[in-house]
N, C-alpha and C. Protein backbone atom coordinates (compact mmCIF):
# COMPACT_ATOMS: atom_id res chain seq x y z
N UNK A 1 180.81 64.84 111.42
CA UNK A 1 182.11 65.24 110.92
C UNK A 1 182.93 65.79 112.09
N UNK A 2 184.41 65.22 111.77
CA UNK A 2 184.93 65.68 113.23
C UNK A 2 185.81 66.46 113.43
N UNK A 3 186.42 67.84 113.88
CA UNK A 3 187.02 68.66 113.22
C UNK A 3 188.58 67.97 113.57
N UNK A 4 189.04 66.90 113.53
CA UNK A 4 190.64 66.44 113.29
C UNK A 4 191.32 67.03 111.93
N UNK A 5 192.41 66.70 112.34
CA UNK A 5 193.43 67.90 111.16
C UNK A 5 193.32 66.96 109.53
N UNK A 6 192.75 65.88 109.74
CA UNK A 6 192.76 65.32 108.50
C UNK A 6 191.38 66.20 107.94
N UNK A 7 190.26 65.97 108.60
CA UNK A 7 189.09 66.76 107.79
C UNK A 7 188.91 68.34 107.40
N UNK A 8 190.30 68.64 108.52
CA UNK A 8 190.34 70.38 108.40
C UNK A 8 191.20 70.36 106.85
N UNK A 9 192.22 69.94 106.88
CA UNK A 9 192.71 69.38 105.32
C UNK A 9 192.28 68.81 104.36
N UNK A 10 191.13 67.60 104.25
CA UNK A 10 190.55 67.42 103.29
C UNK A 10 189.62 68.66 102.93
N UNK A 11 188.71 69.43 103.59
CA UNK A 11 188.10 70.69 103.70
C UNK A 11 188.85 71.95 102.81
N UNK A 12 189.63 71.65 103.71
CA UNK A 12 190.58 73.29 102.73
C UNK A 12 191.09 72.67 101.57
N UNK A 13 191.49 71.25 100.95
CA UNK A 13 191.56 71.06 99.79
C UNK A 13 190.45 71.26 98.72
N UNK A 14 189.16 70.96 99.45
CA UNK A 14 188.34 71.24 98.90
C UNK A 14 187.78 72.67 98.51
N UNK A 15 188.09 73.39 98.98
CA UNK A 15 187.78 74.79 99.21
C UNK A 15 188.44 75.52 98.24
N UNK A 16 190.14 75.40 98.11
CA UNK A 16 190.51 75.72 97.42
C UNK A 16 190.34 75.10 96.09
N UNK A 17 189.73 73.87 96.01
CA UNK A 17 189.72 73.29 94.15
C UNK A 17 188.13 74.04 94.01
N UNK A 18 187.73 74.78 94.64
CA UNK A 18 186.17 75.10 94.30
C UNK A 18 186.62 76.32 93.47
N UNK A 19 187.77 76.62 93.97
CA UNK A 19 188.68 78.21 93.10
C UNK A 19 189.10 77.62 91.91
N UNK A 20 189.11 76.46 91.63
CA UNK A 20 189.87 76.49 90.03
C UNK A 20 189.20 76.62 88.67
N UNK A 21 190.12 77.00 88.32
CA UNK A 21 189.60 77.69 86.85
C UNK A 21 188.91 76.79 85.74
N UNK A 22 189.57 74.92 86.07
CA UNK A 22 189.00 73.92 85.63
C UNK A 22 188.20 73.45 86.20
N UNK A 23 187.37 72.94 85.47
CA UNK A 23 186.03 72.75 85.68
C UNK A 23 186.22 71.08 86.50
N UNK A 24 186.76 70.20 85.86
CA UNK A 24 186.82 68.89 86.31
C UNK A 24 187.22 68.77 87.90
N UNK A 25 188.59 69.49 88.23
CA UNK A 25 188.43 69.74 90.15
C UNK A 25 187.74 70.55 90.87
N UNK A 26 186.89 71.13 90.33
CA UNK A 26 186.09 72.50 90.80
C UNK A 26 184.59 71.56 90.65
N UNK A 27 184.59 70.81 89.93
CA UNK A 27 183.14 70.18 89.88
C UNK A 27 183.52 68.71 90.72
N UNK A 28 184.41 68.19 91.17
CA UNK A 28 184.47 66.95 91.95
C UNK A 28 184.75 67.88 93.28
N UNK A 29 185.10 69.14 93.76
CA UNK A 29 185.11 69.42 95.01
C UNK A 29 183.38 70.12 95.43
N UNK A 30 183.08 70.20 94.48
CA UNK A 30 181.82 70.48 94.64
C UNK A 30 180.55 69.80 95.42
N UNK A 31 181.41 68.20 94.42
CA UNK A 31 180.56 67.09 94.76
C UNK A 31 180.67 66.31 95.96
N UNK A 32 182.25 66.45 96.55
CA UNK A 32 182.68 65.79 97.64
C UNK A 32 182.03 67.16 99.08
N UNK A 33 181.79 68.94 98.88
CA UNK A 33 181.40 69.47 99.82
C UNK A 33 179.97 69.28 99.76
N UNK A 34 178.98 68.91 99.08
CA UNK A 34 177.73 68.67 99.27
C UNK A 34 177.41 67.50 99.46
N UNK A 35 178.27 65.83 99.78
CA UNK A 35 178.17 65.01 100.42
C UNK A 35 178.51 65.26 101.73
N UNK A 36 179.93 66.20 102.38
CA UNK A 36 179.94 66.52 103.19
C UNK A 36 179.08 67.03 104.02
N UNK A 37 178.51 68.21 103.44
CA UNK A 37 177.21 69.23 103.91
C UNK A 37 176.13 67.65 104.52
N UNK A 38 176.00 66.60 104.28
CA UNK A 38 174.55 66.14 104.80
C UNK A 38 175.37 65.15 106.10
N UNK A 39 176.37 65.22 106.46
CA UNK A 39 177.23 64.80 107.93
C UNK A 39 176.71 65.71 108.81
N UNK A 40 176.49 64.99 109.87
CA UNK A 40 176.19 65.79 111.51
C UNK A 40 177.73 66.76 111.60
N UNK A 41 177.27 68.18 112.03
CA UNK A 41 178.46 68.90 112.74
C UNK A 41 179.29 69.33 111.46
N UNK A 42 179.21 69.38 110.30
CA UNK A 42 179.81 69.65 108.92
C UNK A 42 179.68 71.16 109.13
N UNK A 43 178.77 72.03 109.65
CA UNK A 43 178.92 73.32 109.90
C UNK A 43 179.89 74.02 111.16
N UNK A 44 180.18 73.01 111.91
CA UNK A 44 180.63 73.66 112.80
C UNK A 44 182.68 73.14 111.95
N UNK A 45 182.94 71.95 111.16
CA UNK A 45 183.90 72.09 111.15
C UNK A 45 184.23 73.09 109.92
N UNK A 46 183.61 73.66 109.22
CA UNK A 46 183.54 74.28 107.94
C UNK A 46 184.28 75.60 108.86
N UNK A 47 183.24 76.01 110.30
CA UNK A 47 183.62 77.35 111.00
C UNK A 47 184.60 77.18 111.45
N UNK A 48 185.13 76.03 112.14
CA UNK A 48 186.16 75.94 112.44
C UNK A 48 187.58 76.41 111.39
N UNK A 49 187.12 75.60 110.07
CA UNK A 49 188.51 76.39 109.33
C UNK A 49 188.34 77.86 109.23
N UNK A 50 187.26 78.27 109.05
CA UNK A 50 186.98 79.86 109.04
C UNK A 50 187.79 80.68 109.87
N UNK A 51 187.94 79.82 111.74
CA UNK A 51 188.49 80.70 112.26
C UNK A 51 189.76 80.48 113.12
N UNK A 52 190.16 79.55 111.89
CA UNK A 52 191.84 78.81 111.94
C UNK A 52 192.81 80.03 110.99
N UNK A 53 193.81 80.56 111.61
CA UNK A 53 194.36 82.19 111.46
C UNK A 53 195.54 81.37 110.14
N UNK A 54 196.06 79.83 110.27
CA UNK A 54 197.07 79.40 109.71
C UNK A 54 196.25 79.34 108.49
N UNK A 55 195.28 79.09 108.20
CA UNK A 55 194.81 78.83 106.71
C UNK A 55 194.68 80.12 106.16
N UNK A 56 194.94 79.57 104.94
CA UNK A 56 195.31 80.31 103.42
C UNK A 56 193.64 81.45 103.43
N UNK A 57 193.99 82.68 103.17
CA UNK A 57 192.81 83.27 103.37
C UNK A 57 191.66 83.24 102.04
N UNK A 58 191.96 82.72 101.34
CA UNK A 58 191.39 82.66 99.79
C UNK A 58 190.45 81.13 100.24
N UNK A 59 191.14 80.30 101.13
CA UNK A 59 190.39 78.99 101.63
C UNK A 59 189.25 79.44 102.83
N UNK A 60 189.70 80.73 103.41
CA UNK A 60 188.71 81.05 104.94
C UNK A 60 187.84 81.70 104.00
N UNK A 61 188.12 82.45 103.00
CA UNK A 61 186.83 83.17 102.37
C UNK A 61 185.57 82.32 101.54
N UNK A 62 185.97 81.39 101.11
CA UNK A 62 185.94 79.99 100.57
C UNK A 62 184.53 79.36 101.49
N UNK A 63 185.63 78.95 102.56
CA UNK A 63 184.60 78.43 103.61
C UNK A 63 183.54 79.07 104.40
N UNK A 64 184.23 80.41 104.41
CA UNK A 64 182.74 81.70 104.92
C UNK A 64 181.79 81.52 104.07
N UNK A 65 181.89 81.78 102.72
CA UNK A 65 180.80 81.85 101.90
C UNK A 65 180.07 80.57 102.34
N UNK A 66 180.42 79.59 102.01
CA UNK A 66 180.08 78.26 102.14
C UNK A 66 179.37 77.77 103.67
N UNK A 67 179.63 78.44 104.65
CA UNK A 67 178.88 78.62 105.85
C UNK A 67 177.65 79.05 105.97
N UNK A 68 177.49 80.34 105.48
CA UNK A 68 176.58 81.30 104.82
C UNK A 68 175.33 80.74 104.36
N UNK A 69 176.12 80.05 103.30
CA UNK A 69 175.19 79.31 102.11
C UNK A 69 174.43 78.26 103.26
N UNK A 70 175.39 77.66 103.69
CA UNK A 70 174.74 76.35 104.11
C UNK A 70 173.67 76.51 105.07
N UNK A 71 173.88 77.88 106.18
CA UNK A 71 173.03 77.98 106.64
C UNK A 71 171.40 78.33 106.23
N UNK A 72 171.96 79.11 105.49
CA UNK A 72 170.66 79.46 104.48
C UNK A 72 169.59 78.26 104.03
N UNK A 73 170.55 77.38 103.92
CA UNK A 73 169.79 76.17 103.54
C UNK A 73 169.28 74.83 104.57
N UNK A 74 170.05 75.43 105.54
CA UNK A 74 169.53 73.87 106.30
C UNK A 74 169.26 74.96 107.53
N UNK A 75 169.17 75.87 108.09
CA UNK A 75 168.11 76.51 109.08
C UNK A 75 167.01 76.25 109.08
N UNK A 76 166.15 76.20 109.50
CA UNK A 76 164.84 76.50 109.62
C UNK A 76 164.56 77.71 110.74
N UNK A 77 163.67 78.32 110.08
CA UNK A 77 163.07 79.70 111.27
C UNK A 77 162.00 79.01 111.80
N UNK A 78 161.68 79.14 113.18
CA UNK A 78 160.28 78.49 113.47
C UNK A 78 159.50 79.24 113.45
N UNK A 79 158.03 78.71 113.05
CA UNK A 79 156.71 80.37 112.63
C UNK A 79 156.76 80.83 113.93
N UNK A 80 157.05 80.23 115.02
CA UNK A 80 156.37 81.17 116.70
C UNK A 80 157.38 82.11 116.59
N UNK A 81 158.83 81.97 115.88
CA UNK A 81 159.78 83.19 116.38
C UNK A 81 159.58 84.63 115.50
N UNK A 82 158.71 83.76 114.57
CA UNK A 82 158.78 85.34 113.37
C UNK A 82 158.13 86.73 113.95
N UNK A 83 157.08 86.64 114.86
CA UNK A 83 156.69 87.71 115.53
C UNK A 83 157.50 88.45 115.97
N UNK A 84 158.48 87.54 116.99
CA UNK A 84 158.98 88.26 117.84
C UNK A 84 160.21 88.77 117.18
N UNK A 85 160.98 88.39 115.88
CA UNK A 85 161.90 89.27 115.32
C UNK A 85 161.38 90.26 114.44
N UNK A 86 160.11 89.95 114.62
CA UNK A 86 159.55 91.38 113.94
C UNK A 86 159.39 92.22 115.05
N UNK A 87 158.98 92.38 115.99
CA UNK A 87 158.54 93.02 117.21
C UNK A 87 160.20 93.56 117.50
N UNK A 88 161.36 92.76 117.48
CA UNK A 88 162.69 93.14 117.99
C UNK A 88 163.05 94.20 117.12
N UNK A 89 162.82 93.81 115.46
CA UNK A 89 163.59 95.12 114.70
C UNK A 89 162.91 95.97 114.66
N UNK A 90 161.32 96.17 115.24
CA UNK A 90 160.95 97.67 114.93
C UNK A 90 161.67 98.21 116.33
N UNK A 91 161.41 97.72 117.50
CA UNK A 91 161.93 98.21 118.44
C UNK A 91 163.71 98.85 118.25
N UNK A 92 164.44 97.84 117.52
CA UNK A 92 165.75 98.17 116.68
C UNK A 92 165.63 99.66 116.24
N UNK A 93 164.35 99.78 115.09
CA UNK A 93 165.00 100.69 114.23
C UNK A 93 164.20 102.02 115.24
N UNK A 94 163.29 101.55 116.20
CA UNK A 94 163.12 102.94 116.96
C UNK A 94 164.08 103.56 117.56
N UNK A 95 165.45 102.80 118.05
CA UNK A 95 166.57 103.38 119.36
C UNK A 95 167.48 103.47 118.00
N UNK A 96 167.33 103.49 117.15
CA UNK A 96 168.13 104.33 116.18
C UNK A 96 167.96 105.78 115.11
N UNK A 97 166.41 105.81 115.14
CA UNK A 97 166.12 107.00 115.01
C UNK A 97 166.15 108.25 116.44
């Protein structure tokens, strides 16, 4: 996905019909951002509207959540790193006590 001003616009159309109160454009933008979501780089243009100052802020909050989410879902943690962010936050919460 490529962040040109057409996909930053189809995006924020979508974003904002995820806000409507009807169900029929709120359930086809649904369907068109989770075909999106499985495109290469769909996260980075999602951030991109996030941290485009001209868009409607009800569309950047929209797409934050939706960043969020997505990461949640298509991250993976690798098992070798889990030690060591365990090892980082105790060290964390020691220089804060």
């Amino acid at each position: 996905m490529e962040w040109n001003p057409e996909t930053l616009q189809f995006l924020s159309q979508c974003f904002l019909n995820t806000l409507s109160p009807i169900p029929d454009p709120r359930r086809r933008a649904e369907e068109a951002l989770a075909e999106a979501a499985t495109r290469p780089n769909y996260g980075l243009a999602v951030l991109r509207l996030v941290a485009e100052p001209s868009v409607d802020d009800q569309i950047r909050q929209s797409a934050a959540v939706n960043f969020k989410n997505h990461l949640k879902a298509h991250w993976a943690v690798q098992p070798t790193t889990l030690p060591k962010l365990a090892c980082l936050t105790r060290k964390r919460n020691r220089l804060r006590l």
